[in-house]
N, C-alpha and C. Protein backbone atom coordinates (compact mmCIF):
# COMPACT_ATOMS: atom_id res chain seq x y z
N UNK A 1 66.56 -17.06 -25.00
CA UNK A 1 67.77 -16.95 -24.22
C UNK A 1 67.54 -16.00 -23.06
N UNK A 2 67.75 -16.68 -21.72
CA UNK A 2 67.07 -16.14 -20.97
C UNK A 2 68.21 -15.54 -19.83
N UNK A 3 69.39 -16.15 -20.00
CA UNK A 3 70.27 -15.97 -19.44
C UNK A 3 71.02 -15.10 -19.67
N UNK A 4 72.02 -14.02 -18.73
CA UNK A 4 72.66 -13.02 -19.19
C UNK A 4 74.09 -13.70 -19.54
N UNK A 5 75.00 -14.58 -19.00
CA UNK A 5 75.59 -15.05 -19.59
C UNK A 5 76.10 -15.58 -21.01
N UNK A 6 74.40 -15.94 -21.37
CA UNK A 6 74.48 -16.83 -22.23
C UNK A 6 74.31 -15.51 -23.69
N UNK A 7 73.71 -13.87 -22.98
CA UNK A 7 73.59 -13.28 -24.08
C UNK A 7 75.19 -12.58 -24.18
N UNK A 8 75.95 -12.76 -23.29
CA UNK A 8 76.83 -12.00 -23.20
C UNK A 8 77.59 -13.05 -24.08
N UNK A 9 77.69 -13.81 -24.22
CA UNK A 9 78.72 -15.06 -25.07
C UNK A 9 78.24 -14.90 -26.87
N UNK A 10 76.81 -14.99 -26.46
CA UNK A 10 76.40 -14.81 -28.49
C UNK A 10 77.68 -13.07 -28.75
N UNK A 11 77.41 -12.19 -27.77
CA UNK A 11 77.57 -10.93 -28.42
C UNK A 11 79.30 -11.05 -28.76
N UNK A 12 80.10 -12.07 -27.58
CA UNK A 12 81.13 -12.12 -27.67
C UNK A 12 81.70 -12.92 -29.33
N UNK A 13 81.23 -13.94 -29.22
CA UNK A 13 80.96 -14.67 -30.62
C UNK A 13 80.96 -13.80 -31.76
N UNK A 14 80.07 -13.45 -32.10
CA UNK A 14 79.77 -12.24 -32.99
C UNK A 14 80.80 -11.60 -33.33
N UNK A 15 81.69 -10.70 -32.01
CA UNK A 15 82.43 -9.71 -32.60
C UNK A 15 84.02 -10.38 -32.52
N UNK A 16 84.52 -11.26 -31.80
CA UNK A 16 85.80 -11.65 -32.26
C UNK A 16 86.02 -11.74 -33.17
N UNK A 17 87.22 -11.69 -33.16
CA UNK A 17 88.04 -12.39 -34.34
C UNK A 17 88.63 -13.79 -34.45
N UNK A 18 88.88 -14.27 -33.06
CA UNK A 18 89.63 -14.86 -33.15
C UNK A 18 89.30 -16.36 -32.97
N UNK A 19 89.38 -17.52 -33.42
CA UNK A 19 89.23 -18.79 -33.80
C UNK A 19 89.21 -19.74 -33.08
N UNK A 20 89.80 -19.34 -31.92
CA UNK A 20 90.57 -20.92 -31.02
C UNK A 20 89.50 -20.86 -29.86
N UNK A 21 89.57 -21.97 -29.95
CA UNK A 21 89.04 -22.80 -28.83
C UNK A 21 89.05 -22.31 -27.33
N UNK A 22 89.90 -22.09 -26.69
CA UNK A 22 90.30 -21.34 -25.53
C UNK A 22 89.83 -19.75 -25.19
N UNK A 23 90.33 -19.01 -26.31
CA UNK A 23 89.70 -17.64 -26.38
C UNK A 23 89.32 -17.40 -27.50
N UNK A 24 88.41 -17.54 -28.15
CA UNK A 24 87.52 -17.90 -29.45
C UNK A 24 86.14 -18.14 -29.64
N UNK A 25 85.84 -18.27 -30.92
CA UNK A 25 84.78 -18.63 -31.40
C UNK A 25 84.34 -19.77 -31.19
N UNK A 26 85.69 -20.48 -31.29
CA UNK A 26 85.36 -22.28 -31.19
C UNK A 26 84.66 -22.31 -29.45
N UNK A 27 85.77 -21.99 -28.84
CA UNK A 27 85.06 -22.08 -27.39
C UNK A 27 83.85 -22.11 -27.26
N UNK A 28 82.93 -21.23 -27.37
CA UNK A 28 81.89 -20.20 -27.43
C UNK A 28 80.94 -20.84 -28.11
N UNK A 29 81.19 -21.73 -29.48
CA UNK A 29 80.51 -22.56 -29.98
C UNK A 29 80.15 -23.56 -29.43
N UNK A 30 81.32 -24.39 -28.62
CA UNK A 30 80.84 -25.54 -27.63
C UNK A 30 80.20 -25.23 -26.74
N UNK A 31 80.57 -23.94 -25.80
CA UNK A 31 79.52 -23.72 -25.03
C UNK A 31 78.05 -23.20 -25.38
N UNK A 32 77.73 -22.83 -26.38
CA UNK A 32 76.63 -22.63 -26.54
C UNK A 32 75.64 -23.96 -27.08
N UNK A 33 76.12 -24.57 -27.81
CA UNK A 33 75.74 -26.11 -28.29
C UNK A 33 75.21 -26.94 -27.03
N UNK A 34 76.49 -27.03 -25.91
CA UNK A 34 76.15 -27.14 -25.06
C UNK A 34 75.18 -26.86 -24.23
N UNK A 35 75.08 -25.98 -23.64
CA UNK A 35 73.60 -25.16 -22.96
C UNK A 35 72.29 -25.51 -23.96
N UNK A 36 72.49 -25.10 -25.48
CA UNK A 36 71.37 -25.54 -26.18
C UNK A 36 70.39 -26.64 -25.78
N UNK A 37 71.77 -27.44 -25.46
CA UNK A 37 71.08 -29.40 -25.68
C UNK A 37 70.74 -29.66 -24.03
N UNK A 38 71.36 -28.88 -23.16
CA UNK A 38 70.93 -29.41 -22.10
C UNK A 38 69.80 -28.73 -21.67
N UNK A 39 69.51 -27.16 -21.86
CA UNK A 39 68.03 -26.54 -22.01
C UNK A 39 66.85 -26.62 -22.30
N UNK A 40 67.53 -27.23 -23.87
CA UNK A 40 66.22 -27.24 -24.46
C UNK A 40 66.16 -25.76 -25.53
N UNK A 41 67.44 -25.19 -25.97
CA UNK A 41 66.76 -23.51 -25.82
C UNK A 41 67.90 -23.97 -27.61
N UNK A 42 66.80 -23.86 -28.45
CA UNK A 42 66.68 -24.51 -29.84
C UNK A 42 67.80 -23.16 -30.49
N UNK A 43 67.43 -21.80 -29.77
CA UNK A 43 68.40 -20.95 -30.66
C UNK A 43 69.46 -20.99 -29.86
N UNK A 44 70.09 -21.24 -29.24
CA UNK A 44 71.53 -21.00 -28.96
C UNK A 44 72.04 -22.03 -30.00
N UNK A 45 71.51 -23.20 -29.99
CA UNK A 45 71.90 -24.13 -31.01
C UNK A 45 72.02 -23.52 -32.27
N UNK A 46 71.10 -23.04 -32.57
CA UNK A 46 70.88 -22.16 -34.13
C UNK A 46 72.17 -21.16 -34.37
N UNK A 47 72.06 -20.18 -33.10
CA UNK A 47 73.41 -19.74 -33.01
C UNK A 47 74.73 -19.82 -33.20
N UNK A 48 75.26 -20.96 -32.55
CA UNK A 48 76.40 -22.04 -32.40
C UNK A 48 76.38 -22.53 -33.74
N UNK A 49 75.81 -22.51 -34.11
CA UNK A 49 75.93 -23.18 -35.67
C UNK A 49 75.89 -22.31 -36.47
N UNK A 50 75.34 -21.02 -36.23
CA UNK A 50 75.85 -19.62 -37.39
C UNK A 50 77.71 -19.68 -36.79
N UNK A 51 77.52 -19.44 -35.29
CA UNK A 51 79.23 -19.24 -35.36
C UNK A 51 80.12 -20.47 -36.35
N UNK A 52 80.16 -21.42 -35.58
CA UNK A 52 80.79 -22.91 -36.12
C UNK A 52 81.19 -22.46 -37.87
N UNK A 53 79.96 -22.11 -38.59
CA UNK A 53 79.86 -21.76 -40.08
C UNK A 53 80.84 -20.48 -40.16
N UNK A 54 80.98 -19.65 -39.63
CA UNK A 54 81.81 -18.67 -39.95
C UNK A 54 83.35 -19.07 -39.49
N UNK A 55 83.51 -20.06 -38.58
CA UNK A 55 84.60 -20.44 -37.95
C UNK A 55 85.30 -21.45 -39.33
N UNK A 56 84.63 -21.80 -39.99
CA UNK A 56 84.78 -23.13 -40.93
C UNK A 56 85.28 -22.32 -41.89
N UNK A 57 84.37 -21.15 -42.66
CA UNK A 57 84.75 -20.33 -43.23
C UNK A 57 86.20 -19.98 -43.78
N UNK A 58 86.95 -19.43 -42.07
CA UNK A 58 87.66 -18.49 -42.45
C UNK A 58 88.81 -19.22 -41.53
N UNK A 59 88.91 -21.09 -41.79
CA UNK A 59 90.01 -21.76 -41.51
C UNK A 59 90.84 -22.07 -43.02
N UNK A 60 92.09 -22.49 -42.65
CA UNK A 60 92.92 -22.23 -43.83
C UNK A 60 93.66 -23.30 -43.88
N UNK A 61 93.12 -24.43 -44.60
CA UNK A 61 93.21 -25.44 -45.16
C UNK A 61 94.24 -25.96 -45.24
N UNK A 62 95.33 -24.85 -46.19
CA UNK A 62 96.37 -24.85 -46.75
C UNK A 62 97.82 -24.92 -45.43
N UNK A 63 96.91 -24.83 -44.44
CA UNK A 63 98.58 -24.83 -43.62
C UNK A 63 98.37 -26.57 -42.69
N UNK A 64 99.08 -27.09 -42.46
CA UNK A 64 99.03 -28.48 -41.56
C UNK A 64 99.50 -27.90 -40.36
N UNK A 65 98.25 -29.37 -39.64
CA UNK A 65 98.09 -28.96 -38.01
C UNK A 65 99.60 -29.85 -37.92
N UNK A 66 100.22 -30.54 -38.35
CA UNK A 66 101.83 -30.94 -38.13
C UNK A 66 103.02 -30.06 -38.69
N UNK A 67 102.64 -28.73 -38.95
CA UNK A 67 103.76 -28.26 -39.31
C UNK A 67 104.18 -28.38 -40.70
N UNK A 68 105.60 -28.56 -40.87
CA UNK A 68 105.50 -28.57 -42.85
C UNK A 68 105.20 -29.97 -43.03
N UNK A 69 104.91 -30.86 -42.30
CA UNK A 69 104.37 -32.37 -43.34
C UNK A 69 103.31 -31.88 -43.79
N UNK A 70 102.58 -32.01 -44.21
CA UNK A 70 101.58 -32.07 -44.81
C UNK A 70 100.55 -33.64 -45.04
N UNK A 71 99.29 -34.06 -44.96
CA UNK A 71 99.10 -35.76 -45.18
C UNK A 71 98.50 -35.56 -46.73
């Protein structure tokens, strides 16, 4: 990882908390996946996929993305 961007995003990753897509982990995951595959640069991928795993982790099953229905 050769890029400062790209080290500044793992470090961001790392220390959030927070989940979403927009200002998150998730974000951060696509973009790094991203760059991975178009680089060539095998650990950001590796990376992105430690985040993704902790993101999976510490989602909560138990609530529906519709509110109280539930499927």
């Amino acid at each position: 990882m050769h890029n400062s961007l790209v080290r500044e995003l793992v470090q961001a990753g790392r220390r959030t908390s927070c989940l979403g897509l927009t200002n998150g982990k998730m974000g951060i995951v696509i973009a790094l996946f991203h760059y991975g595959r178009l680089y060539g640069e095998q650990s950001c991928e590796e990376i992105a996929g430690e985040l993704l795993d902790e993101v999976c982790e510490r989602l909560d099953y138990s609530i529906s993305a519709f509110g109280r229905y539930r499927l």
